[in-house]
Structures are given as structure tokens and as C-alpha cells.
Protein backbone atom coordinates (compact mmCIF):
# COMPACT_ATOMS: atom_id res chain seq x y z
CA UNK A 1 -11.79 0.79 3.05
CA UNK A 2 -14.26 3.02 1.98
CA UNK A 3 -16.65 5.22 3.55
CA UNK A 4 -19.61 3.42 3.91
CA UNK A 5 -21.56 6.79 4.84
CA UNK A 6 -20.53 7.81 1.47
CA UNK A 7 -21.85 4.66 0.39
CA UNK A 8 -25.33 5.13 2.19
CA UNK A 9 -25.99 8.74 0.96
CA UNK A 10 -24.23 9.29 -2.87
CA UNK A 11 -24.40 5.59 -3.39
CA UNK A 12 -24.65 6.77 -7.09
CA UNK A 13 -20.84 8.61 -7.33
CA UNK A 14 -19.60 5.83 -5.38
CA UNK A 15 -20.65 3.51 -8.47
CA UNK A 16 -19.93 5.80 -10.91
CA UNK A 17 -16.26 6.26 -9.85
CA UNK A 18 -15.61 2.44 -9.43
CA UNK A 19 -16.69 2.15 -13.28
CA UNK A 20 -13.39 4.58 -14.10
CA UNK A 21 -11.41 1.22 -12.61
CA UNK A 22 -14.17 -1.19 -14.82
CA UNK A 23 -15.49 -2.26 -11.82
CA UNK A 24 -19.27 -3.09 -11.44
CA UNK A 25 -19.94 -2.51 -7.52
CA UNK A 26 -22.95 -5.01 -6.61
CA UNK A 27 -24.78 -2.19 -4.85
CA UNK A 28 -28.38 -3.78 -4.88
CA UNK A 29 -26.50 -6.87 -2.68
CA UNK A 30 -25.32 -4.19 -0.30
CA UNK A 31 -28.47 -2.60 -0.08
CA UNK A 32 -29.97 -5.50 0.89
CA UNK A 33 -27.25 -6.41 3.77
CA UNK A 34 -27.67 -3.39 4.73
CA UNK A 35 -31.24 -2.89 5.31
CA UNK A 36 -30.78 -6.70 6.97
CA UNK A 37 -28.52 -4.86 8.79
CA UNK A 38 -30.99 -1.99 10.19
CA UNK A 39 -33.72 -4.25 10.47
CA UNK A 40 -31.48 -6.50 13.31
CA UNK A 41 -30.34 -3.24 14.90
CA UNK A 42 -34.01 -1.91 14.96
CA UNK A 43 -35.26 -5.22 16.74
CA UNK A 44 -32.21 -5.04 18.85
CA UNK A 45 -33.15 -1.76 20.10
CA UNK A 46 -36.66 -2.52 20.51
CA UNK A 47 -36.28 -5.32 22.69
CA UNK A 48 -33.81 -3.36 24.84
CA UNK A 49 -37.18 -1.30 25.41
CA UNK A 50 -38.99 -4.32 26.23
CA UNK A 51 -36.64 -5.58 28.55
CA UNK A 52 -35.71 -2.47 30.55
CA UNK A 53 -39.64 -1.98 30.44
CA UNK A 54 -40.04 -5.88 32.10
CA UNK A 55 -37.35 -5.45 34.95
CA UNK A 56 -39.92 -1.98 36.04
CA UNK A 57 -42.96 -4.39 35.93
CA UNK A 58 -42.27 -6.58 39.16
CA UNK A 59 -43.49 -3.49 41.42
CA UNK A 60 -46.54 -3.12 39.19
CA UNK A 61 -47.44 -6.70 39.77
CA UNK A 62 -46.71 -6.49 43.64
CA UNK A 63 -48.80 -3.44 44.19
CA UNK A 64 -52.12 -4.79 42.05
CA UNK A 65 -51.89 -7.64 44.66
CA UNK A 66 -49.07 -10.26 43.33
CA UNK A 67 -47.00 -11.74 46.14
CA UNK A 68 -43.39 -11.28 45.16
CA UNK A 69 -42.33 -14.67 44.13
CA UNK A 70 -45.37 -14.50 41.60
CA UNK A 71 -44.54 -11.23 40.25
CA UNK A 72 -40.57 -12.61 40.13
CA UNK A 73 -41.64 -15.83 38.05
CA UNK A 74 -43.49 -13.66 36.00
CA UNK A 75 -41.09 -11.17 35.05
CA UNK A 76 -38.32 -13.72 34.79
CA UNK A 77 -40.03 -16.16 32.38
CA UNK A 78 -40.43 -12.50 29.78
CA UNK A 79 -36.87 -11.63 30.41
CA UNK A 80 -35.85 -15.01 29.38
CA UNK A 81 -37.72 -14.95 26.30
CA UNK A 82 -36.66 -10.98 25.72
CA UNK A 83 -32.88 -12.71 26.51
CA UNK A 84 -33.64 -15.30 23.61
CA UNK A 85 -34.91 -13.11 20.79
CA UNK A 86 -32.23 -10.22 21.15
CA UNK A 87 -29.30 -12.59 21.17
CA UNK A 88 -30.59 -13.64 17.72
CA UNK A 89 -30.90 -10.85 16.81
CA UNK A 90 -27.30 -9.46 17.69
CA UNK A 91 -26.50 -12.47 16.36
CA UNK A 92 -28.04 -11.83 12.99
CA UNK A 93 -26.53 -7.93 12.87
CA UNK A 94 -23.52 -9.24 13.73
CA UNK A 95 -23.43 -11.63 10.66
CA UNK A 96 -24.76 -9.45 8.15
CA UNK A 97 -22.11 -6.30 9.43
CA UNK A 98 -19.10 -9.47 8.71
CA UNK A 99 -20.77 -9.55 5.33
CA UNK A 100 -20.72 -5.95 4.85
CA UNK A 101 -17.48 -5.80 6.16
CA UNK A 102 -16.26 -8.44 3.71
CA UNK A 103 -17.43 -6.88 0.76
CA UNK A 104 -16.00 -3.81 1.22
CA UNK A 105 -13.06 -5.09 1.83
CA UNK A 106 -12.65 -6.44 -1.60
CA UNK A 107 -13.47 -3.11 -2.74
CA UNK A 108 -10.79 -0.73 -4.20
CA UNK A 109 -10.79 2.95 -3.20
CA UNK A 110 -12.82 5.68 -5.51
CA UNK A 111 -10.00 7.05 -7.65
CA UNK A 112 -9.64 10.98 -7.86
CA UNK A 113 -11.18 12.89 -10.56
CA UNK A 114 -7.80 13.55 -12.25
CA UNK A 115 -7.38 10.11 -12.94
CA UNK A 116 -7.44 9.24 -16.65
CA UNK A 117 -10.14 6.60 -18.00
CA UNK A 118 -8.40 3.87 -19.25
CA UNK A 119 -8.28 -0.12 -19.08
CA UNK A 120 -4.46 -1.07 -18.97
CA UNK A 121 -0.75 0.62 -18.67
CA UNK A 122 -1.33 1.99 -22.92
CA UNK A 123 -3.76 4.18 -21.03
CA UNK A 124 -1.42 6.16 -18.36
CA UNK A 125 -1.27 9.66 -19.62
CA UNK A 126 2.22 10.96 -20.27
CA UNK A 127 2.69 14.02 -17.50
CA UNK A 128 6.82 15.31 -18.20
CA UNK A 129 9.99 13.39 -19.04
CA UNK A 130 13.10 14.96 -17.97
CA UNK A 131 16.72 14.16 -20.10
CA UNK A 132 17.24 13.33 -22.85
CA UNK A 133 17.94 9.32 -23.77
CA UNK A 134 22.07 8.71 -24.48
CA UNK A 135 22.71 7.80 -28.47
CA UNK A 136 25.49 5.26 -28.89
CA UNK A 137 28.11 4.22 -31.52
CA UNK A 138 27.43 0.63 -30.38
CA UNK A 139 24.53 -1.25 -30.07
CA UNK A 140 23.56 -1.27 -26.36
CA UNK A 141 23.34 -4.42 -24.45
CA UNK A 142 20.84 -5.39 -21.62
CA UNK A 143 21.72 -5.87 -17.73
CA UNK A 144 21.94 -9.26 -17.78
CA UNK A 145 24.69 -9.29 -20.82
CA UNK A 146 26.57 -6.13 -18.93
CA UNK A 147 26.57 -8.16 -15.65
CA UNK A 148 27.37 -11.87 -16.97
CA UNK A 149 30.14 -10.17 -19.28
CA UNK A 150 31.33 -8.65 -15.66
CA UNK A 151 31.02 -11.83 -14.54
CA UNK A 152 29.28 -10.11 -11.37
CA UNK A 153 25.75 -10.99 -12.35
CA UNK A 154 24.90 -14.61 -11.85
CA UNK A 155 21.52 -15.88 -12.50
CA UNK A 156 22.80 -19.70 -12.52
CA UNK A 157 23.83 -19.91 -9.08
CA UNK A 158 21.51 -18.12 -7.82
CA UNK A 159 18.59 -20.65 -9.30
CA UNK A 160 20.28 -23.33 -7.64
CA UNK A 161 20.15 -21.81 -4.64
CA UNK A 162 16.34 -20.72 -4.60
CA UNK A 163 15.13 -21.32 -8.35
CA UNK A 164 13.83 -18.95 -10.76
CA UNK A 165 13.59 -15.39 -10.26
CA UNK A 166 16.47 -14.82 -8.41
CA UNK A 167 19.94 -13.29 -8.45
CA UNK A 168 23.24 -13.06 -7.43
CA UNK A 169 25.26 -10.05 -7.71
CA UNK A 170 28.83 -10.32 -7.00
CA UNK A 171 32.13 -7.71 -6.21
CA UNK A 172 31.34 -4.53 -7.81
CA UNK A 173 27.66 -5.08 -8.99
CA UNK A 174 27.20 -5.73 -5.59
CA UNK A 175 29.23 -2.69 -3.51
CA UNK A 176 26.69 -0.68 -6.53
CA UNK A 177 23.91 -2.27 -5.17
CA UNK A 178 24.87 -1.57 -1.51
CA UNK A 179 25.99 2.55 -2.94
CA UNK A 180 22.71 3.16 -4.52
CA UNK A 181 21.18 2.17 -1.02
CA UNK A 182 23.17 4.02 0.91
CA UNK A 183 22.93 7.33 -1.45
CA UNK A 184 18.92 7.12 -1.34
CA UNK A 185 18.77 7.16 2.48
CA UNK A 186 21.14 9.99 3.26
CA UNK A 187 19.17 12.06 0.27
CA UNK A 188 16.43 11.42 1.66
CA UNK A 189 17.26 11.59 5.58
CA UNK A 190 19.26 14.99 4.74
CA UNK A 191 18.04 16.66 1.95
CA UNK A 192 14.02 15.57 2.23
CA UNK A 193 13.49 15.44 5.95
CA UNK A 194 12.56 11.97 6.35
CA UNK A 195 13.17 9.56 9.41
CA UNK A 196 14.90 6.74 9.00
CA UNK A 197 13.46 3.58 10.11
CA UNK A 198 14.31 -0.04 10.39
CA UNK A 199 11.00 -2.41 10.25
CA UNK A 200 9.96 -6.34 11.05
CA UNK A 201 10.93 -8.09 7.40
CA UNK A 202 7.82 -10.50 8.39
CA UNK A 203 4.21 -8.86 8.98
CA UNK A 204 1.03 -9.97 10.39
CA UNK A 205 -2.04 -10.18 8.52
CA UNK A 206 -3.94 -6.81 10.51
CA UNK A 207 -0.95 -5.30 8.83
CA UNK A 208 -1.12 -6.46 5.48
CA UNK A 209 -5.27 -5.92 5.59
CA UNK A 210 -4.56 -2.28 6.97
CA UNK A 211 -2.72 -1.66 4.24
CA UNK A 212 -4.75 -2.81 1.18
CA UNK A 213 -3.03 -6.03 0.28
CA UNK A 214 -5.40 -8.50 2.37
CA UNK A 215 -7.74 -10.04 1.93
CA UNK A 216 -7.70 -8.88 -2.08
CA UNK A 217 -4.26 -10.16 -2.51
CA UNK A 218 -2.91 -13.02 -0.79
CA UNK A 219 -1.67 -14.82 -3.12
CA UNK A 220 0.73 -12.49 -4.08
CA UNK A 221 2.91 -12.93 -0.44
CA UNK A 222 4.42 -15.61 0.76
CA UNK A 223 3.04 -16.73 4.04
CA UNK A 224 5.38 -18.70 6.35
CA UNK A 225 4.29 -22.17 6.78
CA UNK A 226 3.46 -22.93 10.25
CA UNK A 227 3.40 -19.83 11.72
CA UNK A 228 -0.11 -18.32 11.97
CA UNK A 229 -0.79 -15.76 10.39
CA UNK A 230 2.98 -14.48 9.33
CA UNK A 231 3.81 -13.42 5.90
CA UNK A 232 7.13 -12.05 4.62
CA UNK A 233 6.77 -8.33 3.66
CA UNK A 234 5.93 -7.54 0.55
CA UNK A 235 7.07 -4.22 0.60
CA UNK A 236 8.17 -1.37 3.12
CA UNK A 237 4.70 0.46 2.79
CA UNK A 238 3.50 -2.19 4.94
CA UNK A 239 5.59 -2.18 8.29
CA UNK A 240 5.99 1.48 7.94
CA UNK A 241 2.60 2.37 7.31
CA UNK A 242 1.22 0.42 9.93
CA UNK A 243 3.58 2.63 12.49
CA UNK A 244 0.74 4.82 12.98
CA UNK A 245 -2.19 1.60 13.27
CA UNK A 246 -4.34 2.22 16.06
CA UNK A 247 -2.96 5.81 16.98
CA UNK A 248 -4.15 9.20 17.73
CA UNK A 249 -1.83 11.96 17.29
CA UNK A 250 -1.78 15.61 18.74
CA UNK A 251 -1.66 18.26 15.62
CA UNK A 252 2.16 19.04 17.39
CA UNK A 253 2.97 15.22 16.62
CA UNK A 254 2.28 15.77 13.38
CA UNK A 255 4.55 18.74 12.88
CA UNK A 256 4.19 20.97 9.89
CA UNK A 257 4.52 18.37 7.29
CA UNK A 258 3.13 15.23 9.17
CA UNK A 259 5.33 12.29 9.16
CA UNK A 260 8.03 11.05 7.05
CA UNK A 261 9.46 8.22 6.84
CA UNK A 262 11.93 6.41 4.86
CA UNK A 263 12.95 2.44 5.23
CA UNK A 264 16.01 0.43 3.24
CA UNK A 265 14.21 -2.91 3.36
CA UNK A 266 14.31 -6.23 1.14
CA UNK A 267 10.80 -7.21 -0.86
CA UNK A 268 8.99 -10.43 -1.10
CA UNK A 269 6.65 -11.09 -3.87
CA UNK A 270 5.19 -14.20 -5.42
CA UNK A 271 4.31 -12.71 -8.67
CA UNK A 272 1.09 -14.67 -9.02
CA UNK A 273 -0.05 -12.76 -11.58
CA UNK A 274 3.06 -12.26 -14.11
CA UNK A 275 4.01 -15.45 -15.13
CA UNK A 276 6.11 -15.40 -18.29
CA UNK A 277 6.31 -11.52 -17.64
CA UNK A 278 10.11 -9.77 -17.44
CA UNK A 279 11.50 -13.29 -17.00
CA UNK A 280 15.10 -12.17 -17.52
CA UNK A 281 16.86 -10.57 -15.37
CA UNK A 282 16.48 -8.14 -12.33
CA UNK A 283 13.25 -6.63 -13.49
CA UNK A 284 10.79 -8.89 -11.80
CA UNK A 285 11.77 -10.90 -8.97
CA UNK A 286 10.88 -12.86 -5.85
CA UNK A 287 13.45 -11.05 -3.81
CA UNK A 288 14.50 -7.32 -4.12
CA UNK A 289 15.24 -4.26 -2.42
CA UNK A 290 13.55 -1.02 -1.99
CA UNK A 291 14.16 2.21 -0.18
CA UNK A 292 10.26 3.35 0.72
CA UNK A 293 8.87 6.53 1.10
CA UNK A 294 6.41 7.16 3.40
CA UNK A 295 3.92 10.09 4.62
CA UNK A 296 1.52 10.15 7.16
CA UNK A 297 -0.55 13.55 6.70
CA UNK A 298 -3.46 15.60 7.69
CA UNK A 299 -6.44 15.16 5.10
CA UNK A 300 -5.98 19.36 3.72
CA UNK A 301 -2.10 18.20 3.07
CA UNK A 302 -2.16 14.88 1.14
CA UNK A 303 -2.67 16.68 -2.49
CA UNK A 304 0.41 18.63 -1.96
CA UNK A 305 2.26 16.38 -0.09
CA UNK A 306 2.20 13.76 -3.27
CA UNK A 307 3.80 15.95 -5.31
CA UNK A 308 6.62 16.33 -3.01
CA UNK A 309 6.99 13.10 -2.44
CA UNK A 310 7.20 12.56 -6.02
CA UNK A 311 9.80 15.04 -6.47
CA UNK A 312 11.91 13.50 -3.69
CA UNK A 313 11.81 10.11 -5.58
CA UNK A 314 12.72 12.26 -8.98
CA UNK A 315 16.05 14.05 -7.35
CA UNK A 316 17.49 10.77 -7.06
CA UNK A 317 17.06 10.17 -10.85
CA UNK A 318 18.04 13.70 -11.57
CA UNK A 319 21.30 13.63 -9.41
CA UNK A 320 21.86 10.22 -10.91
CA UNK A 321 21.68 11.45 -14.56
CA UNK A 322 18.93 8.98 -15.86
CA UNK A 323 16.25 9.97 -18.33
CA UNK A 324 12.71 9.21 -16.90
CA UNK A 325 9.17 10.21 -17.42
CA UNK A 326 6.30 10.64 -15.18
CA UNK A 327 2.57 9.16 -15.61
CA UNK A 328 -0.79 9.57 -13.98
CA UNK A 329 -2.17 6.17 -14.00
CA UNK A 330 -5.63 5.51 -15.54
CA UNK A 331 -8.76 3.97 -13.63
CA UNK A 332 -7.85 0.38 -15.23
CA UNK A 333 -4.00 0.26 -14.09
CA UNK A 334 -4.44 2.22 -10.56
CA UNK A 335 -3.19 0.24 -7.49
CA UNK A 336 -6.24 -1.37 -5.27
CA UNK A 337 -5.47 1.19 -2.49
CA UNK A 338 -4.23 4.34 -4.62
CA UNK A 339 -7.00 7.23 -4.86
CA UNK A 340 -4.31 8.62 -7.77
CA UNK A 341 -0.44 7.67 -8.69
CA UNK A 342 2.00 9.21 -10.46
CA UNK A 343 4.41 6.41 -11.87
CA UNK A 344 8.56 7.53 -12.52
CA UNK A 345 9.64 5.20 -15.80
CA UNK A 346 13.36 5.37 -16.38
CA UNK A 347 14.78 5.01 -19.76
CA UNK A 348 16.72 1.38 -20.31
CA UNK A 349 18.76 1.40 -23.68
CA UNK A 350 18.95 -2.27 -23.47
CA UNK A 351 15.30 -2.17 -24.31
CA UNK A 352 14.48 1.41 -25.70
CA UNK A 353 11.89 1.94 -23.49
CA UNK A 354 10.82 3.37 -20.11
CA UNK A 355 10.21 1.15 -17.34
CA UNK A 356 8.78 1.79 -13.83
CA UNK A 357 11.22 2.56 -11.16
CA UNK A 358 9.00 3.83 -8.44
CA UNK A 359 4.73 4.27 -7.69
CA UNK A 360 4.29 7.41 -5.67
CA UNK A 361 0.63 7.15 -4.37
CA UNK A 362 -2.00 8.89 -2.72
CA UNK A 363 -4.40 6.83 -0.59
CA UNK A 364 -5.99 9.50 0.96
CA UNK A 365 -8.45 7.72 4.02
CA UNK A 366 -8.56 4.39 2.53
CA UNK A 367 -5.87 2.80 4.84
CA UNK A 368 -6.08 5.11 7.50
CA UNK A 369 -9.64 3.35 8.28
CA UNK A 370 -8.14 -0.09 8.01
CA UNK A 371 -5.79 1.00 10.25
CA UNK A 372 -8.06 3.66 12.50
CA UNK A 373 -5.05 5.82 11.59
CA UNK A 374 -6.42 8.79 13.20
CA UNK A 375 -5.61 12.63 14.42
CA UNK A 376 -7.00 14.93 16.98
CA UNK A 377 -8.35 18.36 14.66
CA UNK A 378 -7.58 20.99 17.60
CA UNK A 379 -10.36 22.97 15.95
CA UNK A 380 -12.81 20.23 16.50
CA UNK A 381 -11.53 18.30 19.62
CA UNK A 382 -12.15 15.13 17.90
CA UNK A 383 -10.36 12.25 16.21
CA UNK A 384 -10.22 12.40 12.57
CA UNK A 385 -8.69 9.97 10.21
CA UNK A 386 -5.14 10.96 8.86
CA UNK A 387 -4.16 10.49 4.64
CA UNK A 388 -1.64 8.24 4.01
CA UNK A 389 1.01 8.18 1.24
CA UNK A 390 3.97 5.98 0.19
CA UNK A 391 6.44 5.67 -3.28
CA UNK A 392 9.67 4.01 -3.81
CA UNK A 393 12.80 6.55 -3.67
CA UNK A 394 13.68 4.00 -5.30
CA UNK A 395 13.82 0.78 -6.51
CA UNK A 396 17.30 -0.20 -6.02
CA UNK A 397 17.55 -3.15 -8.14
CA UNK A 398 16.11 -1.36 -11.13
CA UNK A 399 17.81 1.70 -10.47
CA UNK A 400 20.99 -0.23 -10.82
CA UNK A 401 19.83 -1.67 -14.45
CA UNK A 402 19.29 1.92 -14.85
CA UNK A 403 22.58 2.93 -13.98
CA UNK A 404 24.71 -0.34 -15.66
CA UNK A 405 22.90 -0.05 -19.16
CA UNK A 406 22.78 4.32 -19.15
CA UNK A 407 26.43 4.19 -18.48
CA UNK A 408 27.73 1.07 -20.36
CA UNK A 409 30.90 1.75 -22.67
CA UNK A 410 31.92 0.14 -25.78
CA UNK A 411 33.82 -2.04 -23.84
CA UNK A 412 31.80 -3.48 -21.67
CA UNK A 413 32.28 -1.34 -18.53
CA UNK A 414 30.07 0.97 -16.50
CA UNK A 415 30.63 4.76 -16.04
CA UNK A 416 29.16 5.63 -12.20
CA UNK A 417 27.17 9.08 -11.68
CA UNK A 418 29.27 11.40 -9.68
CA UNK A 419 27.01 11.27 -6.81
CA UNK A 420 27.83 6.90 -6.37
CA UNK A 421 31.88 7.72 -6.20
CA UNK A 422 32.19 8.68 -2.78
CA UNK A 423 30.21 5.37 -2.36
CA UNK A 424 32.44 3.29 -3.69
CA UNK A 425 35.26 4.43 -2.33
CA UNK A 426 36.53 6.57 -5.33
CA UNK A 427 35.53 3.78 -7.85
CA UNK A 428 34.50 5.97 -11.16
CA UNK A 429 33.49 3.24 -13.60
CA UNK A 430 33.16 -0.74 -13.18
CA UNK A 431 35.15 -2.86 -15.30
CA UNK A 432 36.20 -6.40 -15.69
CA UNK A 433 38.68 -7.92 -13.29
């Protein structure tokens, strides 16, 4: 949520930032709330006055010659009336603050300076690429032809089961699946200094709103039928983030580098908005997996703390051989929450292009005021709200398209990256059985 006392006195860079994303904010509406606002609070106050003013005045009455009972009837029939008029008008403040409240809520966060102007994903601006794309003797197939001439990929089945947009992975595909898993949480528990934690798969909706994806998004997650207020997660960044909802933490709670976290867990997504989008395959699906980064940092740290957690997510590309570029996204393509994201696109021969594999993403204060995600500044004594930060390190059903079309032979079979062997038990390449 944003700052609403940066809203108040710069109401002009708040609107001029929002128009990097092509969004027109409606200030003159919230100007208007909020002097609605002020006006209730001012009445409010002033008939506080009044009141504490009338419960002094018995006494008065009583000493100019009032017997008590007159002076009490007196008093009592003002108070009643004071009682009247300032529940409307707490009332009234209260209504116009849900308003207020409600608006902002729909509002993304101001996106950094850095971010590129631009209106769609033809806009991101190109930041590094690292390796170089394989050339091959052979025309290079897809995941979906790799894994159904395996006969370890089954998309069939796995509609019957649930419908469209699933899939089934079977013997090798899947002990891949399971390696790649397993390889990005002890990278990341040993080499990174994350914590590893295991979350609820099913979130409540002060979790999903303290995160960015309600009320903006809902029908994007699948919300369990008969159970208030329950959705399924639609990513790790939500359970894990919302760790630190409602907390204050001493600066020696924080530690040098504030909190890390890292989470294996699977991903629910409707995918309102991309039907007839990456319809084949693993690419976009109801159901996948994702190991999640997450950092929980003091405001002076959060710049320097995305590009480490964007280099965390890049050594698992690097140690897994596959050619990948990085992105700043522009104003147009920037997440709802994001203040600035770097996107990691890895390089798929089976389409000869990059695709993303993990959004590494700044939020700065946005969701720590959701969530009232806050620290105690030792030089100030007082609560301050914490940055927040999350990317996937990474993906692991794309990472395994990654790794099935980068290392597909001529015939058919997959060469593994050194790192996977140990993770599948010796297992060098995949091959028909």
C-alpha cells in the first residue's frame, strides 16, 4: 500500500510515477474523500470539546441556584444530543477512511526511477546474458516432444485427471523434477544462507491482501468452496512473506543481512488472464512448483540486497549450464507490488527464445504496510516498517524444460548438468526405457 503521507504532501510525484505503469491515479476523488475525511475528524474532535465541556457544566448550574436533578436533566438531555451527532460523525470518518482504504488498495506501488518506460514485455530493457546458446546438427525439438518420445511426459492422463493445464511426469522426468528441487534448496540453504521453511499450501485472505494479490487479483487464485475465506497459494511469496505479518523485530533479529528465507512449495494459479497463452506444455499451468526466495530487510539494505538475491537465483543457472539473460522490467510490465524487477529468461532451443524462469523483486514498504511488517531502528527507539523482497531460485518446472531441451541429443535423450548426478543417483543422461 502506499504512503498516503506521500500522497498528501507530493501528491504530484505520486501521479507522475503511476503514469510510468499507464496508470491515471483519480487524485481529485481522493482529495475529496479525504477532505470528507478531515472534515468528520474535525467535527469529531469538536464535539469531544463540547461534551467534556457539558459533563463540567452540572456544578455551574448547581451553584447559580439549580437544584441538582435540574442541573442533571439539563446536562443529560446535551450529552445525549452531543452522543447523537459524534456517532455520525465517527460514523461518516469511518466510511469515507474504508473508501480511502479501498482505493488505495487497488493501487500499485510507485516504481523506482530506474525502471524503464514502457507499455508491455517488448519494452524490458536487456541488462546481461550470460552463455552462449548450444548450435545443433539436428533440429531441436520442444519439451513436450522430448518427454512424450520418453514416454515420461503425459499430458493425456493428466487432463483426465484434472483437465487442461496439467501434467504428469513419470520415472525419470520425474526423479529430475524431484533433483532440481532438491539441488536449489541445499544451494541455497548452504551456499546463500537462507532458512529453509515449510509453509500452509492454503492461505487466508489478510495474507494474500498483505501481500499484493488481494483485493486486485482474485480471480487469479482458486478459493476453496465452502471454506471462508481460504484460497490455495498462489505462490511461496505469500506464506513466507507473511512470516513476519504483524511483527516487530529487534535490529539483533534481523542479523546482518535481515532474513532469508527459502520454501520448496507447489503453485496454484487460475490463469485468468492468459487464455490461449503457452497452451502446450509445462510453461503455463494450474499446478507447478517453485523453490521461493525470500528477504525480509531493513529499508538502507533492500537496493543491495536485490541484487544478491538475483545472483543467488543466477548460480543455479550458471552451475546448471543454461544460457539466460537478465531484464529490468518497464513501468507497463512491472508486477502490482514490485517497486523494480529484474526478470532471469533462460534460453529454450525448442523455441529459440528466452523465456522467464524466475522474477526477483523489490517491494520496498509496499507490503510491509499491508502487513505492519515492522522493525525497532535502535537509533530512533521506534518501529519502522521493514523492505520486503522475494524471486524464484527457481522455477522448477521450467528449469526442467530448460534442462531436457539444452541437453537433448540426436537421439532423443537428455544429457544432465554435473551438479543433478549426485541427485539421481549417478544417472548422467535420461534415455528411453
Amino acid at each position: 500500500m502506499l504512503d498516503i503521507k506521500t500522497l498528501r504532501q507530493d501528491p504530484d510525484s505520486v501521479t507522475q510515477a503511476l503514469e510510468k505503469r499507464g496508470i491515471e491515479f483519480d487524485l481529485p476523488a481522493f482529495n475529496a474523500l479525504d477532505a470528507r475525511r478531515k472534515e468528520a475528524d474535525v467535527r469529531s474532535q469538536g464535539l469531544l470539546a463540547e461534551r467534556k465541556a457539558a459533563s463540567k457544566k452540572i456544578g455551574e448550574l448547581v451553584s447559580a441556584g439549580a437544584s441538582v436533578e435540574e442541573a442533571k436533566a439539563q446536562v443529560d438531555e446535551v450529552l445525549a444530543r452531543l452522543a447523537s451527532d459524534l456517532e455520525a460523525a465517527t460514523a461518516e470518518a469511518d466510511a469515507v477512511q474504508a473508501e480511502i482504504d479501498a482505493l488505495l488498495m487497488e493501487t500499485p506501488n510507485l516504481p523506482d526511477p530506474q525502471v524503464p518506460v514502457g507499455a508491455t514485455e517488448e519494452d524490458n530493457v536487456e541488462v546481461l546474458k550470460w552463455g552462449e546458446p548450444a548450435s545443433f546438427v539436428f533440429e531441436p525439438k520442444d519439451h513436450v516432444d522430448l518427454g512424450e518420445a520418453l514416454a515420461q511426459m503425459d499430458f493425456e492422463t493428466a487432463g483426465k485427471i484434472a483437465g487442461a493445464r496439467f501434467s504428469m511426469l513419470s520415472g525419470d522426468l520425474a526423479r529430475l523434477h524431484r533433483a532440481l528441487t532438491q539441488f536449489m534448496l541445499d544451494t541455497h540453504t548452504q551456499a546463500h544462507g537462507y532458512q529453509e521453511v515449510y509453509v500452509p499450501y492454503i492461505v487466508n485472505e489478510a495474507s494474500l491482501t498483505g501481500t499484493g494479490q488481494l483485493p486486485k487479483f482474485a480471480e487469479d487464485s482458486f478459493r476453496l468452496e465452502g471454506e471462508q475465506g481460504f484460497y490455495l497459494a498462489p505462490t511461496a511469496e505469500v506464506p513466507v512473506t507473511n512470516i513476519a505479518r504483524g511483527q516487530i523485530y529487534d535490529a539483533d533479529q534481523l542479523g546482518e543481512d535481515g532474513l532469508r528465507y527459502v520454501a520448496h512449495t507447489p503453485c496454484f494459479r487460475s490463469e485468468a488472464g492468459s487464455y490461449g497463452r503457452d497452451t502446450r506444455g509445462l510453461i503455463r499451468q494450474h499446478q507447478f512448483e517453485k523453490v521461493e526466495l525470500v528477504q525480509i530487510v531493513r529499508p538502507s539494505q533492500s537496493e543491495e540486497a536485490l541484487e544478491a538475491l538475483t545472483g543467488h537465483a543466477e548460480a543455479i543457472l550458471q552451475a546448471l549450464e543454461l544460457p539466460y539473460r537478465k531484464v529490468i522490467l518497464c513501468g507497463g510490465d512491472l508486477g502490482f507490488s514490485s517497486a523494480l524487477t529484474y526478470d532471469l529468461e533462460v534460453w529454450l532451443p525448442g523455441q529459440s527464445t528466452y523465456r522467464e524462469i524466475s522474477s526477483c523483486s523489490n517491494f520496498r514498504d509496499f507490503q510491509a504496510r499491508r502487513l505492519q511488517a515492522r522493525w525497532r531502528n535502535p537509533e530512533t527507539g521506534k518501529p519502522e516498517l521493514l523492505h520486503t523482497l522475494n524471486g524464484s531460485g527457481l522455477a522448477v518446472g521450467r528449469t526442467l524444460v530448460a534442462v531436457m531441451e539444452n541437453g537433448q541429443q540426436a537421439d532423443g535423450s537428455i544429457c544432465l548438468p554435473a551438479p543433478l548426478h549426485p541427485y539421481m543417483v549417478g544417472q548422467k543422461s535420461i534415455t528411453q526405457r
